[in-house]
PDB file of N, CA and C in Angstrom:
ATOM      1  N   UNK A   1     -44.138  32.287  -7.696  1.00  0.00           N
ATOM      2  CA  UNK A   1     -44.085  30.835  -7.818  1.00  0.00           C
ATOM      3  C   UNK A   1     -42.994  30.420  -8.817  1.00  0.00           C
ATOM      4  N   UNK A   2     -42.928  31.392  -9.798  1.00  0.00           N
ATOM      5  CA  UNK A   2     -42.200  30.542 -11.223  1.00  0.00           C
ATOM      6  C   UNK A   2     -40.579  30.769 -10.307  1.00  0.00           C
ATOM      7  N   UNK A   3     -40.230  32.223  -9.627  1.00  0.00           N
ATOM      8  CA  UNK A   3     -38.722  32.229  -8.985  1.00  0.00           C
ATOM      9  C   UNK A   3     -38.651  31.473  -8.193  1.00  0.00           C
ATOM     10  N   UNK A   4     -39.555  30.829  -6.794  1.00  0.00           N
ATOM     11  CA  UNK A   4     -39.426  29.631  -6.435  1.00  0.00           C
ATOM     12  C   UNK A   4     -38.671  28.639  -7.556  1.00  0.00           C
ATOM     13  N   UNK A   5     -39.573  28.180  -8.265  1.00  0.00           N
ATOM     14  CA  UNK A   5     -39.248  27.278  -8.948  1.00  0.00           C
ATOM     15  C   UNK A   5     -37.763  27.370  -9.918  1.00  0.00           C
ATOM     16  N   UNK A   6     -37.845  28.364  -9.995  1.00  0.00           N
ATOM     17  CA  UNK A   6     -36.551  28.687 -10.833  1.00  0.00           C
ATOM     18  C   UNK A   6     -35.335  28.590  -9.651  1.00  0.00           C
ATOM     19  N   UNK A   7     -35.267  28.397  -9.055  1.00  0.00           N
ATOM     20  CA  UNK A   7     -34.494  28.494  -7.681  1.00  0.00           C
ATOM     21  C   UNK A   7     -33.890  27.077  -7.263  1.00  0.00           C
ATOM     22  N   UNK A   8     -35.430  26.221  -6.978  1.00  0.00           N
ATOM     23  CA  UNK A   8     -35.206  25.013  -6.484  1.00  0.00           C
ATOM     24  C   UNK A   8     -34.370  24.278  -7.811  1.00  0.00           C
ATOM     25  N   UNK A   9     -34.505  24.201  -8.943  1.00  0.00           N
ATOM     26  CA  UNK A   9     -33.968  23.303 -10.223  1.00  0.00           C
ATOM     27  C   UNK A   9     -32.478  24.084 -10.381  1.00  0.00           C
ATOM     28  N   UNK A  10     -32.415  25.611  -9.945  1.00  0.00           N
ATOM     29  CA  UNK A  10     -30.452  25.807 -10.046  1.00  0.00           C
ATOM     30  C   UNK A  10     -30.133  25.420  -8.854  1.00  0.00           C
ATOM     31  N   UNK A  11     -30.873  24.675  -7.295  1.00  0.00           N
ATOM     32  CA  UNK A  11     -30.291  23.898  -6.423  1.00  0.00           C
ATOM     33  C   UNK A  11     -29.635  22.708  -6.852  1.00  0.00           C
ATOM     34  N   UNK A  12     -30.661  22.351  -7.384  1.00  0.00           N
ATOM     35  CA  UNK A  12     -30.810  21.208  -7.810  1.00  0.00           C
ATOM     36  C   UNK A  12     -29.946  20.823  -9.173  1.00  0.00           C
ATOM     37  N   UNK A  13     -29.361  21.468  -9.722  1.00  0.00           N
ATOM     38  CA  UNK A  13     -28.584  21.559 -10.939  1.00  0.00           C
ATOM     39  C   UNK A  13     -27.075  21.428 -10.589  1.00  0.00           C
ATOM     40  N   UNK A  14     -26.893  22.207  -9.351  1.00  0.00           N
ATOM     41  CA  UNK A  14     -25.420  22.089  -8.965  1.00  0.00           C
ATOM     42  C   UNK A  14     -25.996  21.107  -7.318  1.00  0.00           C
ATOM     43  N   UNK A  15     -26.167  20.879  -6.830  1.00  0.00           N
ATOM     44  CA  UNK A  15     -26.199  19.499  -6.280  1.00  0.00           C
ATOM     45  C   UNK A  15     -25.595  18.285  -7.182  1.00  0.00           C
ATOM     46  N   UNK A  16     -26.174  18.332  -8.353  1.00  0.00           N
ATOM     47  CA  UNK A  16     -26.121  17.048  -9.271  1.00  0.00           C
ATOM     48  C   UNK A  16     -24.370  17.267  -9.745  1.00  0.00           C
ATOM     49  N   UNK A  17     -24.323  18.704 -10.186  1.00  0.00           N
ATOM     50  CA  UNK A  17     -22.668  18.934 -10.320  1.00  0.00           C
ATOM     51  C   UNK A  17     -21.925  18.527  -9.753  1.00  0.00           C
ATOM     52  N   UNK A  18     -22.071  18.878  -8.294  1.00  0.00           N
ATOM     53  CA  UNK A  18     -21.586  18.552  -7.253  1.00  0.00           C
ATOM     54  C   UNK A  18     -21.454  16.961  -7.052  1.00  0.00           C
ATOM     55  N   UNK A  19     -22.602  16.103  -6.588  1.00  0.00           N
ATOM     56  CA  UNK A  19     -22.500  14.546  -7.175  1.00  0.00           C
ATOM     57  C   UNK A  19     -21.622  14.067  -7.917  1.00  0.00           C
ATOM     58  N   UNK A  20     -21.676  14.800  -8.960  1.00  0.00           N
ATOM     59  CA  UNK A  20     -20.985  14.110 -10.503  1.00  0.00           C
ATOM     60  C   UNK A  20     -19.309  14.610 -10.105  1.00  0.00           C
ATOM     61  N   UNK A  21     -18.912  15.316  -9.771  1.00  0.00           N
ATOM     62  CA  UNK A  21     -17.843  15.682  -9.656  1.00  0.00           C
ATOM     63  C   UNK A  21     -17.237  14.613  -8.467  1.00  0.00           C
ATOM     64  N   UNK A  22     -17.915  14.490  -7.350  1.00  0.00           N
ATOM     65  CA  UNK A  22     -17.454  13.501  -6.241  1.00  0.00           C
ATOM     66  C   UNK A  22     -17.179  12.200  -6.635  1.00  0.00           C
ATOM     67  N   UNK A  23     -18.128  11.661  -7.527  1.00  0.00           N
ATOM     68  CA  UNK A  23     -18.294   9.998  -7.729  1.00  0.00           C
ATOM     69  C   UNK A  23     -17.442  10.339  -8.790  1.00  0.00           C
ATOM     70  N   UNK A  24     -16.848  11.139  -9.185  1.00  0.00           N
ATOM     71  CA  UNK A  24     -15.474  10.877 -10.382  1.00  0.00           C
ATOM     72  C   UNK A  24     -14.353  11.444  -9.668  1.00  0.00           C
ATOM     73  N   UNK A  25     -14.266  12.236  -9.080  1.00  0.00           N
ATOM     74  CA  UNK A  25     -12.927  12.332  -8.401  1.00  0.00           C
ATOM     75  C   UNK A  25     -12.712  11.122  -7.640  1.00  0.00           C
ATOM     76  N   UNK A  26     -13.830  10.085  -6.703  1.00  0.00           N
ATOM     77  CA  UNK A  26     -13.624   8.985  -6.015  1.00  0.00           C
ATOM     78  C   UNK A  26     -13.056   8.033  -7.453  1.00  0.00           C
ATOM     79  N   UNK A  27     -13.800   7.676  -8.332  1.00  0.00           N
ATOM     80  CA  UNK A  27     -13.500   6.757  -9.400  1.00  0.00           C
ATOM     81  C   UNK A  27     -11.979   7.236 -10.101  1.00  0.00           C
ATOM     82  N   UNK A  28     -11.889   8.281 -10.123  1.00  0.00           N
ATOM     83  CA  UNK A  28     -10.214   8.806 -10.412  1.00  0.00           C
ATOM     84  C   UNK A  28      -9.427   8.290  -9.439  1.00  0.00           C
ATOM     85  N   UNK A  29      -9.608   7.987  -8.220  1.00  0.00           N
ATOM     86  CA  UNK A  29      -9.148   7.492  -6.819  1.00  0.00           C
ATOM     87  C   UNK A  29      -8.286   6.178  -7.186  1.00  0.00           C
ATOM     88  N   UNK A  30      -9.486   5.757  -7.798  1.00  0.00           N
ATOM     89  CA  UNK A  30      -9.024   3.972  -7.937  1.00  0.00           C
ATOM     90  C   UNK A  30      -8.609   3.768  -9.420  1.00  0.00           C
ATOM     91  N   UNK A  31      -7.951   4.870  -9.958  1.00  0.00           N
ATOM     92  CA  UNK A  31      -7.215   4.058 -10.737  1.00  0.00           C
ATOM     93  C   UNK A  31      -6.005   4.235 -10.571  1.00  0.00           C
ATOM     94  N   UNK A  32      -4.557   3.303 -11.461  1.00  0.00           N
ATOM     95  CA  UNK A  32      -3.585   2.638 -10.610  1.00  0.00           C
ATOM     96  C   UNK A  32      -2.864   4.610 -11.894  1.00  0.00           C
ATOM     97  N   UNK A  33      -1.862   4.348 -11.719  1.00  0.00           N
ATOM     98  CA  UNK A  33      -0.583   5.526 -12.176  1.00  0.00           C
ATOM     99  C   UNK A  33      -0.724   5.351 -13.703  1.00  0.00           C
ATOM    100  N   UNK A  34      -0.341   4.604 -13.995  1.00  0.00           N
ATOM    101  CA  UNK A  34      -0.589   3.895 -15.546  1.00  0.00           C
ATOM    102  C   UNK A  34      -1.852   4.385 -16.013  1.00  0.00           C
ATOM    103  N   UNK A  35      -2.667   4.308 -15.406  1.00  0.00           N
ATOM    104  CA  UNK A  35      -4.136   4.364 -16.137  1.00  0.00           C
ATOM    105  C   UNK A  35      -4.668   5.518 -15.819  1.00  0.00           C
ATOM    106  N   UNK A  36      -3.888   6.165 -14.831  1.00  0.00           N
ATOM    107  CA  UNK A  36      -4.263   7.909 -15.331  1.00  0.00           C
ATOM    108  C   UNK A  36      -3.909   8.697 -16.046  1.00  0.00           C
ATOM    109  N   UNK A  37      -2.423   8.070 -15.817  1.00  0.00           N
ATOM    110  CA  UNK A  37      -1.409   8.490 -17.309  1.00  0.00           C
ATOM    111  C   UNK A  37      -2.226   8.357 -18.592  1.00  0.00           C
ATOM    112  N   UNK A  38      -2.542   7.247 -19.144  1.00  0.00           N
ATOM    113  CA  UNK A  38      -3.055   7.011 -20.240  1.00  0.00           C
ATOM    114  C   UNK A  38      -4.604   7.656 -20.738  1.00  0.00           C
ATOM    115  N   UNK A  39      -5.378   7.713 -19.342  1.00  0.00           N
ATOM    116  CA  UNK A  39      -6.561   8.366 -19.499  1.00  0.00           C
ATOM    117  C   UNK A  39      -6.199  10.444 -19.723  1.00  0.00           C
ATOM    118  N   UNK A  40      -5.420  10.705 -18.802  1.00  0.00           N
ATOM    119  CA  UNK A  40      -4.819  12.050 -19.222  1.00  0.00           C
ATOM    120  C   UNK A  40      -4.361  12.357 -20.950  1.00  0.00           C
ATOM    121  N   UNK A  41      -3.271  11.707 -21.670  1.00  0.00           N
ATOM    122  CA  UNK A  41      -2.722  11.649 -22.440  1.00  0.00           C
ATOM    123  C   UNK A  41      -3.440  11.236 -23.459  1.00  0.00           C
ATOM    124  N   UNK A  42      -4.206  10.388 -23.810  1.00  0.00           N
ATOM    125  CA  UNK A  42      -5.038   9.405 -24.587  1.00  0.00           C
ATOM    126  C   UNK A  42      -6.976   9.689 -24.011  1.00  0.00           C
ATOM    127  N   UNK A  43      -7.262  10.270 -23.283  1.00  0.00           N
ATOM    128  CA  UNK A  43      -8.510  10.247 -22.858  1.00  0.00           C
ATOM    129  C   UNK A  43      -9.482   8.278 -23.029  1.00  0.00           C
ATOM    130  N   UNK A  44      -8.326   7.778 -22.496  1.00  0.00           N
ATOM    131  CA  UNK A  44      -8.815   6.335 -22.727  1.00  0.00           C
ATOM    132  C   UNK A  44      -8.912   5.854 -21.209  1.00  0.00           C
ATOM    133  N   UNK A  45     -10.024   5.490 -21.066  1.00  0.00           N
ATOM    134  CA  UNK A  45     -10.419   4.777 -19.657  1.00  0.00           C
ATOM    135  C   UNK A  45      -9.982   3.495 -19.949  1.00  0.00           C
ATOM    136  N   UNK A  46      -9.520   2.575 -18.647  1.00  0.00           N
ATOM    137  CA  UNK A  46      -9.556   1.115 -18.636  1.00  0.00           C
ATOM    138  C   UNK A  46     -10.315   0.119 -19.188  1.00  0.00           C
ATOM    139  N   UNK A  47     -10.134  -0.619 -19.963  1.00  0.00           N
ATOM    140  CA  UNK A  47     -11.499  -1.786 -20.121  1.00  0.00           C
ATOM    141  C   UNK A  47     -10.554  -3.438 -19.971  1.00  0.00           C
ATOM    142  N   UNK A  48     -12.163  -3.564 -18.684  1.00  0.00           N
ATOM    143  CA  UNK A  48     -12.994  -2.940 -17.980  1.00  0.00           C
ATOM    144  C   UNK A  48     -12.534  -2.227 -17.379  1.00  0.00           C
ATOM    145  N   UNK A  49     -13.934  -0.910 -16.511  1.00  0.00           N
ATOM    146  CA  UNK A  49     -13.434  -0.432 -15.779  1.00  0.00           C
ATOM    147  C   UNK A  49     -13.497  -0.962 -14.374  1.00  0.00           C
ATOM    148  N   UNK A  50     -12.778  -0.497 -13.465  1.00  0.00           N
ATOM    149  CA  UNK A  50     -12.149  -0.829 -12.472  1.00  0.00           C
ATOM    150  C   UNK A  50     -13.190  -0.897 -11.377  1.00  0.00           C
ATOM    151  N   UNK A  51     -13.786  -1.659 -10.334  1.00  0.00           N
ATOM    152  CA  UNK A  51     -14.988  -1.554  -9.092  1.00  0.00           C
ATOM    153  C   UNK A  51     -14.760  -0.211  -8.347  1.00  0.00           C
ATOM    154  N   UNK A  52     -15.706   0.410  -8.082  1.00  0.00           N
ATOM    155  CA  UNK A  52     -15.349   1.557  -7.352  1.00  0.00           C
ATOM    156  C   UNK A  52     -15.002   0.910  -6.109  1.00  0.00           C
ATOM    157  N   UNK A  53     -14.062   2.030  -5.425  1.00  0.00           N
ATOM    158  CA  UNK A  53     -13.334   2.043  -4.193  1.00  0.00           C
ATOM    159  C   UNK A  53     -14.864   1.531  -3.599  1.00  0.00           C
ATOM    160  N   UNK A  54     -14.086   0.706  -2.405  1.00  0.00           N
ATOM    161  CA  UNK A  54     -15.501   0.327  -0.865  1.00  0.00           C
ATOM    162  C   UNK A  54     -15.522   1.356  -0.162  1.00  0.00           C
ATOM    163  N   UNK A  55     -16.328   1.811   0.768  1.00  0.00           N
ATOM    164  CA  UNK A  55     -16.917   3.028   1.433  1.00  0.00           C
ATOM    165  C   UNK A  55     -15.770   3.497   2.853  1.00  0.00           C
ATOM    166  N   UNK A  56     -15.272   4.482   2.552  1.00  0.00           N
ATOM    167  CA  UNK A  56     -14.230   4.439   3.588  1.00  0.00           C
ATOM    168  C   UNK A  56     -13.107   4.336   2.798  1.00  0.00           C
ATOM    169  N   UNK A  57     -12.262   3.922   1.616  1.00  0.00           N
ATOM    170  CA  UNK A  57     -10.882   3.782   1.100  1.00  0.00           C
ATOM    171  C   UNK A  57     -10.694   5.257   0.622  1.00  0.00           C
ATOM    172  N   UNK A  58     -11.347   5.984   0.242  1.00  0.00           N
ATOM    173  CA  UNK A  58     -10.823   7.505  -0.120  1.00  0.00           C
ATOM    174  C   UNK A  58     -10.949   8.309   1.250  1.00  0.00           C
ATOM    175  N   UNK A  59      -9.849   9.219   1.113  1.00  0.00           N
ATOM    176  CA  UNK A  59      -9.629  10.253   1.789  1.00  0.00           C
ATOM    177  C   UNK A  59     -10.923  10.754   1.890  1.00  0.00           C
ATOM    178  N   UNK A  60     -11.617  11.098   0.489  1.00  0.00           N
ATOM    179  CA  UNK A  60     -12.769  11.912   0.473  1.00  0.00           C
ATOM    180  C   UNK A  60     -13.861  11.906   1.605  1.00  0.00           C
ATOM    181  N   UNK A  61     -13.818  10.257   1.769  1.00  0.00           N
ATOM    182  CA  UNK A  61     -14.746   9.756   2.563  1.00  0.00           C
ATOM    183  C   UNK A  61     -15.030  10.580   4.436  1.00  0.00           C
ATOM    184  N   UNK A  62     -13.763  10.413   4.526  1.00  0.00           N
ATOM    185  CA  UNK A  62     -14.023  11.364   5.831  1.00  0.00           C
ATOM    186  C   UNK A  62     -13.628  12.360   6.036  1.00  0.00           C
ATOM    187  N   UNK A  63     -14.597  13.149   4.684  1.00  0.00           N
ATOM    188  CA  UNK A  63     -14.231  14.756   5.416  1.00  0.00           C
ATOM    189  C   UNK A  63     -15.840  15.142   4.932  1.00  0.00           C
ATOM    190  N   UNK A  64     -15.841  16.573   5.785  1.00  0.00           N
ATOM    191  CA  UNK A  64     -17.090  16.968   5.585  1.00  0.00           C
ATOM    192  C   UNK A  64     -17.464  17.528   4.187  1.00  0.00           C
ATOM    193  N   UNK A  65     -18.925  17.303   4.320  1.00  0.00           N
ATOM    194  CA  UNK A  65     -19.475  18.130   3.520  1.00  0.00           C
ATOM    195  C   UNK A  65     -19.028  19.793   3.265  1.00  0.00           C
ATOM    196  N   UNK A  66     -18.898  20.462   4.225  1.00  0.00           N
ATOM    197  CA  UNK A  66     -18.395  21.747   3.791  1.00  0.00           C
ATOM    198  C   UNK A  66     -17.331  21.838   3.017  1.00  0.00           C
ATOM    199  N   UNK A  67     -16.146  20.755   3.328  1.00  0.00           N
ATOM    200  CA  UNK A  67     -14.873  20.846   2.993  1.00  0.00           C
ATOM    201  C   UNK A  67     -15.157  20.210   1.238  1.00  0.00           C
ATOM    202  N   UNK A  68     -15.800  19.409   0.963  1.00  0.00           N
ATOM    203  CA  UNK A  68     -15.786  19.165   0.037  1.00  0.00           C
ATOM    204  C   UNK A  68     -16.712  19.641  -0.861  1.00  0.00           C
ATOM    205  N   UNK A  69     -17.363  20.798  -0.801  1.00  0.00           N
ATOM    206  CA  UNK A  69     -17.995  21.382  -1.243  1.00  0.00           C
ATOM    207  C   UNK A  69     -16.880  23.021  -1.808  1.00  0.00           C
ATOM    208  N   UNK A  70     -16.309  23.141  -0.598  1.00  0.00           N
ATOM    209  CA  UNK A  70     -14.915  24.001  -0.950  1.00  0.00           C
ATOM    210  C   UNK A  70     -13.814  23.497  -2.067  1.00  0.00           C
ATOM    211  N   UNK A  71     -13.780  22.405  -1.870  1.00  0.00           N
ATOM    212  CA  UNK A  71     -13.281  21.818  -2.900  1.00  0.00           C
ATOM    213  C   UNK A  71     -13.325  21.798  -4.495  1.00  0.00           C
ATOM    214  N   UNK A  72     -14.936  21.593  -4.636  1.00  0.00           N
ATOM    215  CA  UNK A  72     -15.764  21.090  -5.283  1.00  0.00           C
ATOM    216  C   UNK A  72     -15.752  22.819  -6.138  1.00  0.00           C
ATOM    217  N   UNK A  73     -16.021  23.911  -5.273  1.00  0.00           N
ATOM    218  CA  UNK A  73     -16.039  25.285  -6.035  1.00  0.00           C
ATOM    219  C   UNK A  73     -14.442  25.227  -6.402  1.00  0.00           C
ATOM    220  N   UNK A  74     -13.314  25.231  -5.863  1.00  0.00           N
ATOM    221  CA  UNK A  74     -11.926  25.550  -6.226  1.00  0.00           C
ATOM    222  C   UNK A  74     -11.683  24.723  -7.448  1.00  0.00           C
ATOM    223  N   UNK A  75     -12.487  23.958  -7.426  1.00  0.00           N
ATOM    224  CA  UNK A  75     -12.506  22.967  -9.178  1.00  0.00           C
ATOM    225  C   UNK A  75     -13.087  23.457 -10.231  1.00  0.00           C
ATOM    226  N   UNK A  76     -14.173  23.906  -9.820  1.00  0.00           N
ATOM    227  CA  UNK A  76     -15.197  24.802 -10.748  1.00  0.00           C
ATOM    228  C   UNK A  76     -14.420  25.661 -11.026  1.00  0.00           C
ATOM    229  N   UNK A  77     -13.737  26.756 -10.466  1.00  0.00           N
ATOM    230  CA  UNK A  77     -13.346  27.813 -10.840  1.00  0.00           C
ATOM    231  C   UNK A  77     -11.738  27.816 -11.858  1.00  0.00           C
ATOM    232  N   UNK A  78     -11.722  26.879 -11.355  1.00  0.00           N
ATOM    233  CA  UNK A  78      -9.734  26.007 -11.882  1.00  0.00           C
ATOM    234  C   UNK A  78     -10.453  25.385 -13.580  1.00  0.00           C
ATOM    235  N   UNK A  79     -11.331  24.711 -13.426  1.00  0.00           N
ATOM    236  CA  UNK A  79     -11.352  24.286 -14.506  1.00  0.00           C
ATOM    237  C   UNK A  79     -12.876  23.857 -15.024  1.00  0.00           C
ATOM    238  N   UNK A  80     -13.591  24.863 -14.642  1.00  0.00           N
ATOM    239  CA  UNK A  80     -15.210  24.895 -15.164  1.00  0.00           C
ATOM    240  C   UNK A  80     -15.456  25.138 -16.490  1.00  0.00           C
ATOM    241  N   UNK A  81     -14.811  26.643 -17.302  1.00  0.00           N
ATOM    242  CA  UNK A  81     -15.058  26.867 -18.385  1.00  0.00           C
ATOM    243  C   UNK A  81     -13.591  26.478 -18.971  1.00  0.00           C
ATOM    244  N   UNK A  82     -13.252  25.857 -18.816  1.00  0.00           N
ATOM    245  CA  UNK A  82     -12.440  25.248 -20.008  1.00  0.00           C
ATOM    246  C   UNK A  82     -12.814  24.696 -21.187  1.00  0.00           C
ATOM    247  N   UNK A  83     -12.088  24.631 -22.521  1.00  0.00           N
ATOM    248  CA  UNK A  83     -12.587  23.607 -23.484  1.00  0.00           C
ATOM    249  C   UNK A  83     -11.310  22.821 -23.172  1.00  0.00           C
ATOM    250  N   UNK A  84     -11.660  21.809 -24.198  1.00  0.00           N
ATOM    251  CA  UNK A  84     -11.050  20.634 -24.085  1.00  0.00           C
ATOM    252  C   UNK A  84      -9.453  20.402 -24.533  1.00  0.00           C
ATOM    253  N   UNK A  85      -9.720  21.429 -25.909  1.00  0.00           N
ATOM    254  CA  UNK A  85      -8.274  22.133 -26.218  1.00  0.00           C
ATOM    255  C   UNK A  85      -7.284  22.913 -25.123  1.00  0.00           C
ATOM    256  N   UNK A  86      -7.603  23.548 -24.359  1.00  0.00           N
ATOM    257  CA  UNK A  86      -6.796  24.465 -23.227  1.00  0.00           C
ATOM    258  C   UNK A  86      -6.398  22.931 -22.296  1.00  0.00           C
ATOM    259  N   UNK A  87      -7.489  22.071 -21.765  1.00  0.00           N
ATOM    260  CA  UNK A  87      -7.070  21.151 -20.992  1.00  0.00           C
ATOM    261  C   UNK A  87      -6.133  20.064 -21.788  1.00  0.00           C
ATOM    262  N   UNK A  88      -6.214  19.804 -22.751  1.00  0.00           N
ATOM    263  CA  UNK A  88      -5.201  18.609 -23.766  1.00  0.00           C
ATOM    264  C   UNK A  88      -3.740  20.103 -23.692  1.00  0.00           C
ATOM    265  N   UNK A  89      -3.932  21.088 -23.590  1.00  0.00           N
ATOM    266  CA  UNK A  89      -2.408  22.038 -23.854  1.00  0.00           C
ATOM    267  C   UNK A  89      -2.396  21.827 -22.110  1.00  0.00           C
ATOM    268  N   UNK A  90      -2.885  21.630 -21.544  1.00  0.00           N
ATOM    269  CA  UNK A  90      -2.127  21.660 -20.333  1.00  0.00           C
ATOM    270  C   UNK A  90      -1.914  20.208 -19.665  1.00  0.00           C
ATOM    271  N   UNK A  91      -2.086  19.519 -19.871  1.00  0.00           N
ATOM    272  CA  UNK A  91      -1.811  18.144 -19.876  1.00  0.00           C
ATOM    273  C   UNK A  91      -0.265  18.323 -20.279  1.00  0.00           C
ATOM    274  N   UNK A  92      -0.602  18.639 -21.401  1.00  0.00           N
ATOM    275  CA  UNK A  92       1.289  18.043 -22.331  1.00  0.00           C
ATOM    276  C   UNK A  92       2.028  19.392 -21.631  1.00  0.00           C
ATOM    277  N   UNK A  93       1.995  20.695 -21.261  1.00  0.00           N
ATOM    278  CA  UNK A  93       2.458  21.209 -21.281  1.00  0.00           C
ATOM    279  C   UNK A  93       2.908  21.721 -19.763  1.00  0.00           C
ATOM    280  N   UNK A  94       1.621  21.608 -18.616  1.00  0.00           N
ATOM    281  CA  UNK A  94       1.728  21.805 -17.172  1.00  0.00           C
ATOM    282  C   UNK A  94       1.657  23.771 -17.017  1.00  0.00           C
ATOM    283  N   UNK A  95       1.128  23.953 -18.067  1.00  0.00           N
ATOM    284  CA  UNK A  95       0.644  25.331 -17.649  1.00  0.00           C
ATOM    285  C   UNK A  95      -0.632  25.466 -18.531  1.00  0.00           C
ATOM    286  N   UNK A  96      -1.797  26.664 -18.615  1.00  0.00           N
ATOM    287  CA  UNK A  96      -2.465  27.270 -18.918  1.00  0.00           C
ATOM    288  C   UNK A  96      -1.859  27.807 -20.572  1.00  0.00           C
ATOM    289  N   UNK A  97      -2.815  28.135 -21.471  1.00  0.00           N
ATOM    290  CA  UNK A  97      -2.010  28.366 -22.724  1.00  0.00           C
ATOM    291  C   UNK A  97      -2.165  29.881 -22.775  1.00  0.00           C
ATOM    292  N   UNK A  98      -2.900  30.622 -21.726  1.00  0.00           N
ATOM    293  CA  UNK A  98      -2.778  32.079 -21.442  1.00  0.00           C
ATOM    294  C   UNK A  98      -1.677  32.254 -20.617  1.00  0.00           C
ATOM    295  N   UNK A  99      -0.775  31.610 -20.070  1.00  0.00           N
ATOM    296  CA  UNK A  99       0.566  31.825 -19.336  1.00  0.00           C
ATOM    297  C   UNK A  99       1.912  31.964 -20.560  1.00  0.00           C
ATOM    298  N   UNK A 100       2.635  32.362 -20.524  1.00  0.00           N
ATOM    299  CA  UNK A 100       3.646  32.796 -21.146  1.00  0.00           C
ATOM    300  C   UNK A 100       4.933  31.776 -20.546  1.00  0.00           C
ATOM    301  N   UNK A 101       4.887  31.655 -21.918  1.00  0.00           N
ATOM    302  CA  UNK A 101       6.366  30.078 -21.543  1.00  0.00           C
ATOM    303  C   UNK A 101       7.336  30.115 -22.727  1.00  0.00           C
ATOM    304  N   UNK A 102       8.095  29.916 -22.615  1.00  0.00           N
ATOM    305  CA  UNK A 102       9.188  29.993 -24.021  1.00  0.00           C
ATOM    306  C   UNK A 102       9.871  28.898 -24.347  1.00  0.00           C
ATOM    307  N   UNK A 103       9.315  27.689 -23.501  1.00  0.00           N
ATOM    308  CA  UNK A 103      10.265  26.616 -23.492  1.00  0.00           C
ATOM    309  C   UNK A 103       9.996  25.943 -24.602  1.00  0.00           C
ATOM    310  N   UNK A 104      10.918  25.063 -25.501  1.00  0.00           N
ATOM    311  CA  UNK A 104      10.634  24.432 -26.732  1.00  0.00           C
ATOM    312  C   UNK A 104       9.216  23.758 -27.134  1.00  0.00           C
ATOM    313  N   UNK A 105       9.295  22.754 -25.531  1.00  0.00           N
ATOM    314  CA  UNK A 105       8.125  22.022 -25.544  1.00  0.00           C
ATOM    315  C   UNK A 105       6.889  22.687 -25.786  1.00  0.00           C
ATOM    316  N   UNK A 106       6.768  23.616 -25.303  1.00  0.00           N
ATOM    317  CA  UNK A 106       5.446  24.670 -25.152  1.00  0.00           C
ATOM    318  C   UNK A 106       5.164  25.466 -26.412  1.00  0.00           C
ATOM    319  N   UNK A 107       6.261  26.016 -27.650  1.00  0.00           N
ATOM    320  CA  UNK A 107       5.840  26.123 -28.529  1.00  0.00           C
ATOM    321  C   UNK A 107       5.698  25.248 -29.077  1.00  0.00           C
ATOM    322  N   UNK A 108       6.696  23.933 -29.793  1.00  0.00           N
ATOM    323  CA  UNK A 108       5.680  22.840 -30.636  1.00  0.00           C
ATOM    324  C   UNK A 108       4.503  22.756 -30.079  1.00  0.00           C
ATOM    325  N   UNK A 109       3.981  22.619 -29.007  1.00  0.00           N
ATOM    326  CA  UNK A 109       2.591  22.079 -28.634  1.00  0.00           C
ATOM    327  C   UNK A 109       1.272  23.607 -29.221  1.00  0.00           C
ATOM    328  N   UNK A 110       1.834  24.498 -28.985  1.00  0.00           N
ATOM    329  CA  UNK A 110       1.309  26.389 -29.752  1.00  0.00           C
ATOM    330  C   UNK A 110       1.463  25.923 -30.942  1.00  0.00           C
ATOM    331  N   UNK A 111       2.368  25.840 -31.703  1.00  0.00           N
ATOM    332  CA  UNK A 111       2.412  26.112 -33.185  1.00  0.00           C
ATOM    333  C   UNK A 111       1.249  24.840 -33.790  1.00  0.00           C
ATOM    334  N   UNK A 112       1.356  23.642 -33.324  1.00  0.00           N
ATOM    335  CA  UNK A 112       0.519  22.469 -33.407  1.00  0.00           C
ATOM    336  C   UNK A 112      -0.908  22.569 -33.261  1.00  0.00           C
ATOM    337  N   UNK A 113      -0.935  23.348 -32.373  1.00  0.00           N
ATOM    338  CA  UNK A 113      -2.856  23.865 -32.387  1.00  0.00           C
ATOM    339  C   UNK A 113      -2.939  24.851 -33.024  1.00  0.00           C
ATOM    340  N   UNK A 114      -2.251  25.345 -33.455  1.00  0.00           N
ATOM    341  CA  UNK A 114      -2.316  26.592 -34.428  1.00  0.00           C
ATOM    342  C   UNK A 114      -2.482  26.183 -35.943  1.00  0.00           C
ATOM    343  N   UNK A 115      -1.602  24.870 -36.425  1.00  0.00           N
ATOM    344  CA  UNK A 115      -2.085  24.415 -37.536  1.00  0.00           C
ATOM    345  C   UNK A 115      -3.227  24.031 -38.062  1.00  0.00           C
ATOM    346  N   UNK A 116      -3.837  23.047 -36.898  1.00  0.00           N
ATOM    347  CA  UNK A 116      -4.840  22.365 -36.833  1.00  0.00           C
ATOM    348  C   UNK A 116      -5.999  23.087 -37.221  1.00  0.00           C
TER     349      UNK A 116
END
């Protein structure tokens, strides 16, 4: 009974992942260039924020469940255990901070988390 149960709530745990990941990739949808920029760079959302897209304006909308569930793992795995530091170095930088880069930009942004 208890592995039943232990079963149905890790369904149920990434279902909700799954959810949460859709209704923000849709809400990432609708915002304009500017305001992803700024939410990337600044982690600052719009105020207010913006009405979610109507049913049908995302791509997302008509594709299947399988496909976006494929999706949904290729995200997980891209960027599940990240901290927040690796994702702010790849923002400014457009690579991973375990990739090897020599370009100027990429060490100030190394030596800078290194101070910190």
């Amino acid at each position: 009974m208890r592995k039943m149960l232990n079963a149905r709530i890790a369904r149920l745990e990434r279902e909700k992942r799954f959810r949460d990941w859709f209704l923000w990739v849709r809400f990432l949808e609708g915002l304009t260039r500017h305001e992803l920029e700024l939410y990337a760079l600044e982690g600052q959302l719009p105020e207010p924020l913006p009405n979610p897209l109507p049913a049908g304006a995302s791509p997302l909308d008509g594709m299947d469940r399988k496909n976006l569930i494929r999706m949904w793992e290729a995200n997980e795995r891209t960027f599940g255990n990240r901290t927040s530091e690796e994702l702010n170095f790849t923002v400014c930088t457009e690579h991973w901070p375990e990739q090897r880069c020599d370009e100027p930009c990429c060490l100030k942004v190394k030596r800078r988390a290194t101070e910190e």
